[in-house]
C-alpha atoms as a PDB file:
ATOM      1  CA  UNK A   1     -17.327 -19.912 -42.004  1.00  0.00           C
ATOM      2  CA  UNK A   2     -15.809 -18.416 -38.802  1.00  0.00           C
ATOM      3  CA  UNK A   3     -12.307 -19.588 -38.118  1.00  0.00           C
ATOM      4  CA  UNK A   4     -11.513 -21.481 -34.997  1.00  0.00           C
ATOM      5  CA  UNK A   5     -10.077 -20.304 -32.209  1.00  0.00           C
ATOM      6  CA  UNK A   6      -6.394 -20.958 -31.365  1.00  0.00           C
ATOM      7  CA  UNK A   7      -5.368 -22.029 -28.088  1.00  0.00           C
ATOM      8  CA  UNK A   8      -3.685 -19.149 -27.010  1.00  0.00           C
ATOM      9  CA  UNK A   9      -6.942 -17.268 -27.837  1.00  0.00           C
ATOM     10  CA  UNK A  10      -9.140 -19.426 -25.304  1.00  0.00           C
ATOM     11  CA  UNK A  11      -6.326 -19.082 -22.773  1.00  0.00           C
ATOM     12  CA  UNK A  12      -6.479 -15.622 -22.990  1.00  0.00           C
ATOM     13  CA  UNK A  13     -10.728 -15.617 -22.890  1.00  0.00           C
ATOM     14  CA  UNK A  14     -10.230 -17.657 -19.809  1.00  0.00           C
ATOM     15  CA  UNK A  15      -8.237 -15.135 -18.032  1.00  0.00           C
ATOM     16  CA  UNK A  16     -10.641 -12.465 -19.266  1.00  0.00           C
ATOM     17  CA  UNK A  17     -13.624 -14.165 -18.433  1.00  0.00           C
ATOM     18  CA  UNK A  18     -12.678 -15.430 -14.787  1.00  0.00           C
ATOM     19  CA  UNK A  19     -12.102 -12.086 -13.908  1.00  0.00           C
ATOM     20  CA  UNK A  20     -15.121 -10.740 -15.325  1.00  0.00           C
ATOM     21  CA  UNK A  21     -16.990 -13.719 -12.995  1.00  0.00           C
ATOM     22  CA  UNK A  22     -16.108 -11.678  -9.956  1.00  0.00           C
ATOM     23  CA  UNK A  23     -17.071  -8.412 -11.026  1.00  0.00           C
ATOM     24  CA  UNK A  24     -20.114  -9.102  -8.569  1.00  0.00           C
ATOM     25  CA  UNK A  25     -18.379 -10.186  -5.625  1.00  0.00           C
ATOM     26  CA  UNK A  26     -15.885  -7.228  -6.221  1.00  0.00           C
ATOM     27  CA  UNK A  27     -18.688  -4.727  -5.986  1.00  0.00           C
ATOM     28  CA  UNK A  28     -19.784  -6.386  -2.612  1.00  0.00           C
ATOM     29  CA  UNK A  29     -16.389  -7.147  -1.244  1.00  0.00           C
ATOM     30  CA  UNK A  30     -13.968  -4.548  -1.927  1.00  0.00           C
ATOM     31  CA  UNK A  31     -16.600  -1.341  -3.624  1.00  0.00           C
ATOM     32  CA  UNK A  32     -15.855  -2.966  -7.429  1.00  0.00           C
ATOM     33  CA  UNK A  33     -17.030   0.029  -8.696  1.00  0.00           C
ATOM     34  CA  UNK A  34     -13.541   1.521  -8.243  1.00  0.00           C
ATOM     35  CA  UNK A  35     -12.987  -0.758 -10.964  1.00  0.00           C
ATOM     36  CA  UNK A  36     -15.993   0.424 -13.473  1.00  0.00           C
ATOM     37  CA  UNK A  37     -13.477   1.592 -16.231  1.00  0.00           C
ATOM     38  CA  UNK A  38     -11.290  -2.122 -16.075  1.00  0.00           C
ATOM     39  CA  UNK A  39     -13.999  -4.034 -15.982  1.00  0.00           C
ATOM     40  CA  UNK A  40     -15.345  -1.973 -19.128  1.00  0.00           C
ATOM     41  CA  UNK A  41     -11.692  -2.540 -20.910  1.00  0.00           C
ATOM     42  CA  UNK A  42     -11.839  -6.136 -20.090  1.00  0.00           C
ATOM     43  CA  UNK A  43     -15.688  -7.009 -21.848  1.00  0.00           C
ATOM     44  CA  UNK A  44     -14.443  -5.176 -24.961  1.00  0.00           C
ATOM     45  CA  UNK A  45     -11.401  -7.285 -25.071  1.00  0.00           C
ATOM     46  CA  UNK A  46     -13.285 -10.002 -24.594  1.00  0.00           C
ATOM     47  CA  UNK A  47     -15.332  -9.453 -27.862  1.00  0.00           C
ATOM     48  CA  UNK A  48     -12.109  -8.376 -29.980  1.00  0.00           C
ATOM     49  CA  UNK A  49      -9.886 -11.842 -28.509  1.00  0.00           C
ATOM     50  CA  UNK A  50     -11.017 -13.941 -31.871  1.00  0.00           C
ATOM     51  CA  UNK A  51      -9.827 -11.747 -33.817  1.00  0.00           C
ATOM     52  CA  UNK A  52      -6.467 -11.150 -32.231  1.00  0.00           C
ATOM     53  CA  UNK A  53      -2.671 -12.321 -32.819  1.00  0.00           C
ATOM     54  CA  UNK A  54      -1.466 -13.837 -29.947  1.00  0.00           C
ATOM     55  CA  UNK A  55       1.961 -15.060 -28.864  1.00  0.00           C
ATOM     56  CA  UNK A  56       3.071 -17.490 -26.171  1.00  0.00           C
ATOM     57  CA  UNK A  57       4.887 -15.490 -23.517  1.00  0.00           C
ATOM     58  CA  UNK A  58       2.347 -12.796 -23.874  1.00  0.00           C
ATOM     59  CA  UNK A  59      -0.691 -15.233 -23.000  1.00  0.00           C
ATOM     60  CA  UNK A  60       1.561 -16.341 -20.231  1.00  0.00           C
ATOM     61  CA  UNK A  61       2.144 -13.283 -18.839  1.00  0.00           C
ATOM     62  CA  UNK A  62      -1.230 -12.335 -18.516  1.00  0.00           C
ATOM     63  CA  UNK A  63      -2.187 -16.047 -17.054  1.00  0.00           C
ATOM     64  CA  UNK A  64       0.346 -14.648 -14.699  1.00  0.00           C
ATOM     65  CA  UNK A  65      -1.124 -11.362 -13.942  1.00  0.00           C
ATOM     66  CA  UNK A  66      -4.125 -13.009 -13.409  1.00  0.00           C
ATOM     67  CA  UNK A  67      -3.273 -15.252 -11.162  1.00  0.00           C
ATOM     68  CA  UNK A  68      -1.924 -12.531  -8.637  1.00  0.00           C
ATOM     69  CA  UNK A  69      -4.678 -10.796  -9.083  1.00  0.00           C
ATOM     70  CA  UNK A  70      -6.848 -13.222  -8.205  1.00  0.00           C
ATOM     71  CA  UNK A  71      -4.377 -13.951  -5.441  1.00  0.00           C
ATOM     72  CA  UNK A  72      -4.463 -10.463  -4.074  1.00  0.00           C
ATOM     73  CA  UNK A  73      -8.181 -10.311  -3.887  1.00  0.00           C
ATOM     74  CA  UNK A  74      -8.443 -12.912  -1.834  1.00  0.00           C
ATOM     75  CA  UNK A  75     -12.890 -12.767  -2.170  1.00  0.00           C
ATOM     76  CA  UNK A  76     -14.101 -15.401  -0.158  1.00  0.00           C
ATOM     77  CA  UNK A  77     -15.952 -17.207  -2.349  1.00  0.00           C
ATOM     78  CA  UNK A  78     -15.315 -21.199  -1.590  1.00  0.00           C
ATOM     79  CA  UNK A  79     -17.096 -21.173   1.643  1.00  0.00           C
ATOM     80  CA  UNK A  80     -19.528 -18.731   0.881  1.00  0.00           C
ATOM     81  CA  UNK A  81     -23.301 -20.215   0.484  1.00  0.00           C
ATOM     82  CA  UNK A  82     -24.809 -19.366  -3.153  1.00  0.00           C
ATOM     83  CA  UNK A  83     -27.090 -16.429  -3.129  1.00  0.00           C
ATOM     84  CA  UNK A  84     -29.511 -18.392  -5.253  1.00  0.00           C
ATOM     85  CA  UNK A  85     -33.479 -18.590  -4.244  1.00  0.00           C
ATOM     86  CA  UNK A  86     -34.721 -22.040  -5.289  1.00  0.00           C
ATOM     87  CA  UNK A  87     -38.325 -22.372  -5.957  1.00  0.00           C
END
């Protein structure tokens, strides 16, 4: 039986994994590929987070990090139609 996940571990998937989301828009926005190796880093963390021991401030200070990242991109991707082809 796989253990669950602690809450500091889904945090930390979130932050992964909403960066990861805009890998695409990167590419098309600011030439993500610049950011091939990161992007690498950050899926293999990704698969490794449920295994990991995790403490409060550290989880923080990535939410953190994340958050100015995200911040300092500044993709425009609220008011941007969906690329999607409907059928």
């Amino acid at each position: 039986m796989k253990p669950q996940m602690s809450i500091l571990q889904i945090r930390l998937k979130n932050c992964i994994q909403t960066i990861l989301e805009l890998e695409e828009d990167m590419d098309e926005q600011i030439g993500g590929r610049h950011f091939n190796n990161e992007i690498s880093t950050l899926k293999t963390y990704l698969q490794q987070v449920d295994s990991m021991i995790l403490a409060e401030a550290d989880v923080r200070r990535l939410e953190k990090a994340t958050a100015i990242f995200l911040a300092e991109l500044r993709l425009p991707t609220i008011d941007r139609p969906q690329k999607r082809l409907l059928q």
